[in-house]
Structures are given as C-alpha cells and as structure tokens.
C-alpha atoms as a PDB file:
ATOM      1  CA  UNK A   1      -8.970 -62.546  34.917  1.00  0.00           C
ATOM      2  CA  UNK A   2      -5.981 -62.716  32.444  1.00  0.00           C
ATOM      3  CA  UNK A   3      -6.952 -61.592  28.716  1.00  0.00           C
ATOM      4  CA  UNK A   4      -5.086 -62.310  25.154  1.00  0.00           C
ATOM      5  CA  UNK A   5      -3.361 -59.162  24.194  1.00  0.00           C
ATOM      6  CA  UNK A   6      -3.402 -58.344  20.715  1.00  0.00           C
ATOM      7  CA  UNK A   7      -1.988 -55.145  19.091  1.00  0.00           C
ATOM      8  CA  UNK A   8      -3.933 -53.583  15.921  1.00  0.00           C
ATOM      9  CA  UNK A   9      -2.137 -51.187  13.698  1.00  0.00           C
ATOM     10  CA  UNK A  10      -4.020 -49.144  10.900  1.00  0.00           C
ATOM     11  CA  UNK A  11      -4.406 -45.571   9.749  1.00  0.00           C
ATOM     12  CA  UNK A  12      -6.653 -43.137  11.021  1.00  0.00           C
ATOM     13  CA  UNK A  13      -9.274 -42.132   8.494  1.00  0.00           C
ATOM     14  CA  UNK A  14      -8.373 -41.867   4.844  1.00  0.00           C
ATOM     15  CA  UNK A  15      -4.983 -39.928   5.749  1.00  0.00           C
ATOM     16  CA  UNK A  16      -2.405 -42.861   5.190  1.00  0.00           C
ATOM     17  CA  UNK A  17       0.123 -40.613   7.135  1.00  0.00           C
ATOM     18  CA  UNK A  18      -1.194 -41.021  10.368  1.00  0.00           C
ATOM     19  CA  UNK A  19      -0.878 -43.940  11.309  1.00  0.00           C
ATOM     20  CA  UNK A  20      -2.037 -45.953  14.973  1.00  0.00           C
ATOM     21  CA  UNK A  21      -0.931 -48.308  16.963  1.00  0.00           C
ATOM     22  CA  UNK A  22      -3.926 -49.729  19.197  1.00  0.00           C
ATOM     23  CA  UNK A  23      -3.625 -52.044  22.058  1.00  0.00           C
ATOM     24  CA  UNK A  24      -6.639 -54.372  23.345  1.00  0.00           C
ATOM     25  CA  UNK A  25      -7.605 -56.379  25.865  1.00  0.00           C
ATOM     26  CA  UNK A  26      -9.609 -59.524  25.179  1.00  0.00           C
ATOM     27  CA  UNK A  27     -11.282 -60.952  28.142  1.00  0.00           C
ATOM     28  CA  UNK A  28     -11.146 -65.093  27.925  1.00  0.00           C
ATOM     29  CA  UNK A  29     -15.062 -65.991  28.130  1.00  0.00           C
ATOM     30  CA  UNK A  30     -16.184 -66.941  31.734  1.00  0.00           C
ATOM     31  CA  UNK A  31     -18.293 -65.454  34.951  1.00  0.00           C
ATOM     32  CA  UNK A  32     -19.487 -62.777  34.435  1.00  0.00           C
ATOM     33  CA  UNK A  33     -20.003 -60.615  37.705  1.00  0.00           C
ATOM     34  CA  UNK A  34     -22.915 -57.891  37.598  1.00  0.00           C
ATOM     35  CA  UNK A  35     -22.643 -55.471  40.368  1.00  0.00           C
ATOM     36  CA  UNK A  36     -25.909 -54.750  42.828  1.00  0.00           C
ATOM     37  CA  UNK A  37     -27.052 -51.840  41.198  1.00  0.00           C
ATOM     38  CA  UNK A  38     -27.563 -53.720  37.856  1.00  0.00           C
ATOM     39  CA  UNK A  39     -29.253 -56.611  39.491  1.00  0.00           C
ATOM     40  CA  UNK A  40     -31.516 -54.292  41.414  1.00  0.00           C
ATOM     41  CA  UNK A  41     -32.820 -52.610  38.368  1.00  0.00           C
ATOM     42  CA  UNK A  42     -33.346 -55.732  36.257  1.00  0.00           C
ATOM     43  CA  UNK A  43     -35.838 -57.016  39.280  1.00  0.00           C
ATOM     44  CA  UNK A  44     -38.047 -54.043  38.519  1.00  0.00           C
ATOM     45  CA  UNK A  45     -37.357 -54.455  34.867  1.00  0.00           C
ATOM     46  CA  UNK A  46     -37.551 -57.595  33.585  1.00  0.00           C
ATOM     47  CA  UNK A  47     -37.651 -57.353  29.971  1.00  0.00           C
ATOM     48  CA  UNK A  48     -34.271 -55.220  30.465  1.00  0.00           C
ATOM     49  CA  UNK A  49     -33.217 -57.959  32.405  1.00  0.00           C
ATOM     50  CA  UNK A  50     -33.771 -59.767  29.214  1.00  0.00           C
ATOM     51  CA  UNK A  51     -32.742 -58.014  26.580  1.00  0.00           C
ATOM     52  CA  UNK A  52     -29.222 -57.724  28.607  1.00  0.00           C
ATOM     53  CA  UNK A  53     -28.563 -61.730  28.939  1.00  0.00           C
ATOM     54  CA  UNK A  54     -29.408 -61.742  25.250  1.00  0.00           C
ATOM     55  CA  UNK A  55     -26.447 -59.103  24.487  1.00  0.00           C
ATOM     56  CA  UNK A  56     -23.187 -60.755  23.825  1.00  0.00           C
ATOM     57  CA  UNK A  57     -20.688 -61.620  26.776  1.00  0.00           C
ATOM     58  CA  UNK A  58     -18.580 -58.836  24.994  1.00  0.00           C
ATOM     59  CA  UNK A  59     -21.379 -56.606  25.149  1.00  0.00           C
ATOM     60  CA  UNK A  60     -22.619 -57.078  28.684  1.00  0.00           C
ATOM     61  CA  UNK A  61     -19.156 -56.741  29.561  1.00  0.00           C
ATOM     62  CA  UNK A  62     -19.001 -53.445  28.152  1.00  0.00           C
ATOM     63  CA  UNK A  63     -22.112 -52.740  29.967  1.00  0.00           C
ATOM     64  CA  UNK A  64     -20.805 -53.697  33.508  1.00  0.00           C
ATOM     65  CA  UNK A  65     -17.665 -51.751  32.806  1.00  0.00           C
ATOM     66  CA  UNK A  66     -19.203 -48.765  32.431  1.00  0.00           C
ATOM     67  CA  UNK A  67     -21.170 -49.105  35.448  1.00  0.00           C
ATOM     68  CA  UNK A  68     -18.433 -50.290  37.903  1.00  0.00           C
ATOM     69  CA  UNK A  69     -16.195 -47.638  36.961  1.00  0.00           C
ATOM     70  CA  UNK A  70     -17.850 -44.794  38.095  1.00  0.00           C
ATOM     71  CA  UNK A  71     -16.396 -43.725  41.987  1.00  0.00           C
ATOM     72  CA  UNK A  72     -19.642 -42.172  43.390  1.00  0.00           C
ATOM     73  CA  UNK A  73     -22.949 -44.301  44.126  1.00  0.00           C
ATOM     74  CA  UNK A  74     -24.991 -41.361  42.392  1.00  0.00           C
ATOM     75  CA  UNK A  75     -23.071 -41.855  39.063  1.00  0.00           C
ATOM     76  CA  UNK A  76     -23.706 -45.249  39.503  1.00  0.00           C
ATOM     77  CA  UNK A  77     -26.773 -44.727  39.667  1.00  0.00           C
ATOM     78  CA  UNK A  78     -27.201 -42.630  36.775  1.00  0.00           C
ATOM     79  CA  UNK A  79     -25.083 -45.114  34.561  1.00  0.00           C
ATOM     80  CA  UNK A  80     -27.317 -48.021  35.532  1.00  0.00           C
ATOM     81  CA  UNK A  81     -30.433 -45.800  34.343  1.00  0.00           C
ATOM     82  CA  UNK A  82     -28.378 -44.935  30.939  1.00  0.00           C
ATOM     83  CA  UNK A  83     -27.751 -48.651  30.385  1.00  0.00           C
ATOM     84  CA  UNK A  84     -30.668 -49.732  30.821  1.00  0.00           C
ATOM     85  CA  UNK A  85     -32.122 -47.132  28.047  1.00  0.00           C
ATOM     86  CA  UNK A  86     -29.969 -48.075  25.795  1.00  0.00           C
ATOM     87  CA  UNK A  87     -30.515 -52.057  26.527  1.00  0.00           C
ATOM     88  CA  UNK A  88     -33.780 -51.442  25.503  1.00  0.00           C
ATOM     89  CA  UNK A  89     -33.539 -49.331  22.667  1.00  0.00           C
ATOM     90  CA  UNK A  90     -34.997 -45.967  24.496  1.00  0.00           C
ATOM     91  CA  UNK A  91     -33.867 -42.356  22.874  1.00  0.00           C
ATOM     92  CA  UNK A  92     -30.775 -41.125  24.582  1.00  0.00           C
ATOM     93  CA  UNK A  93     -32.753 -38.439  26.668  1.00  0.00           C
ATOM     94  CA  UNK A  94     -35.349 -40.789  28.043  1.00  0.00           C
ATOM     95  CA  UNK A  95     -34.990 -41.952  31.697  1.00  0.00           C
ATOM     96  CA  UNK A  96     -36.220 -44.739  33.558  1.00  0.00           C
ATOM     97  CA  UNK A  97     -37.858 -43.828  36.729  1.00  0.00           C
ATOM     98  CA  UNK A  98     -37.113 -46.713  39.386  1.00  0.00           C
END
C-alpha cells in the first residue's frame, strides 16, 4: 500500500551541530492485515484481543510489523508473546503461557 513520504530534519539532542535528516513512511489508513499467529493468541486472550483494536491503527500497525518481520516461526512466536505483554500492560519479563 503506497504511503505519504515526508522528510523531518532536526538536531540530535541539545548539540545543535549534529544535525539529522529522517525519512518516514506514513501508511494511508485502510485494512489492516493481522497475521495467524496474532489472531490465534487473541482467541485465547480476549481482553488482549481488546485492548489491541483499541490501540491506534498506527499503533497496531507497529504491532503487526514487528511480528511479521521476524524469518523463523519460533521468533514469531516469541514476538507475538512480547506483544501481547506489552498490549496489556504486563512487566517486560512476564510471559504469557498459551
């Protein structure tokens, strides 16, 4: 899906010297498509499920991203399990046990 490009420039930290030239992505709002993994967990977790769908499109994106980017299913695994401890406010270290 095509996105509006927009280019931020701006100094990093308080050091006007350095100096940054960021480029970004915006995805146009539409579909949003949530792999199998994700969809699996939020059947045994429904207040994750949620929690998610109240999230921003941006944020969900953000979400799936992370998810669908990893190559191997066990680190897809293990991302859905982070994201879903963080989509429902769980310490960093605590794990979900599907």
């Amino acid at each position: 899906m095509p996105g509006e490009h927009v280019y931020l420039f701006g100094t990093v930290g308080s050091n006007p010297t350095l100096s940054v030239l960021i480029f970004a992505e915006y995805k146009l709002k539409g579909e949003i498509n949530i792999p199998a993994e994700l969809v699996a967990a939020f059947k045994k977790n429904r207040s994750a499920e949620k929690k998610f769908f109240s999230l921003p499109p941006a944020h969900q994106q953000e979400y799936i991203e992370y998810i669908v980017e990893a190559k191997k299913p066990e680190t897809r695994r293990r991302r859905v399990e982070k994201a879903l401890a963080m989509i429902l406010g769980l310490p960093p270290k605590c794990r979900i046990k599907n």
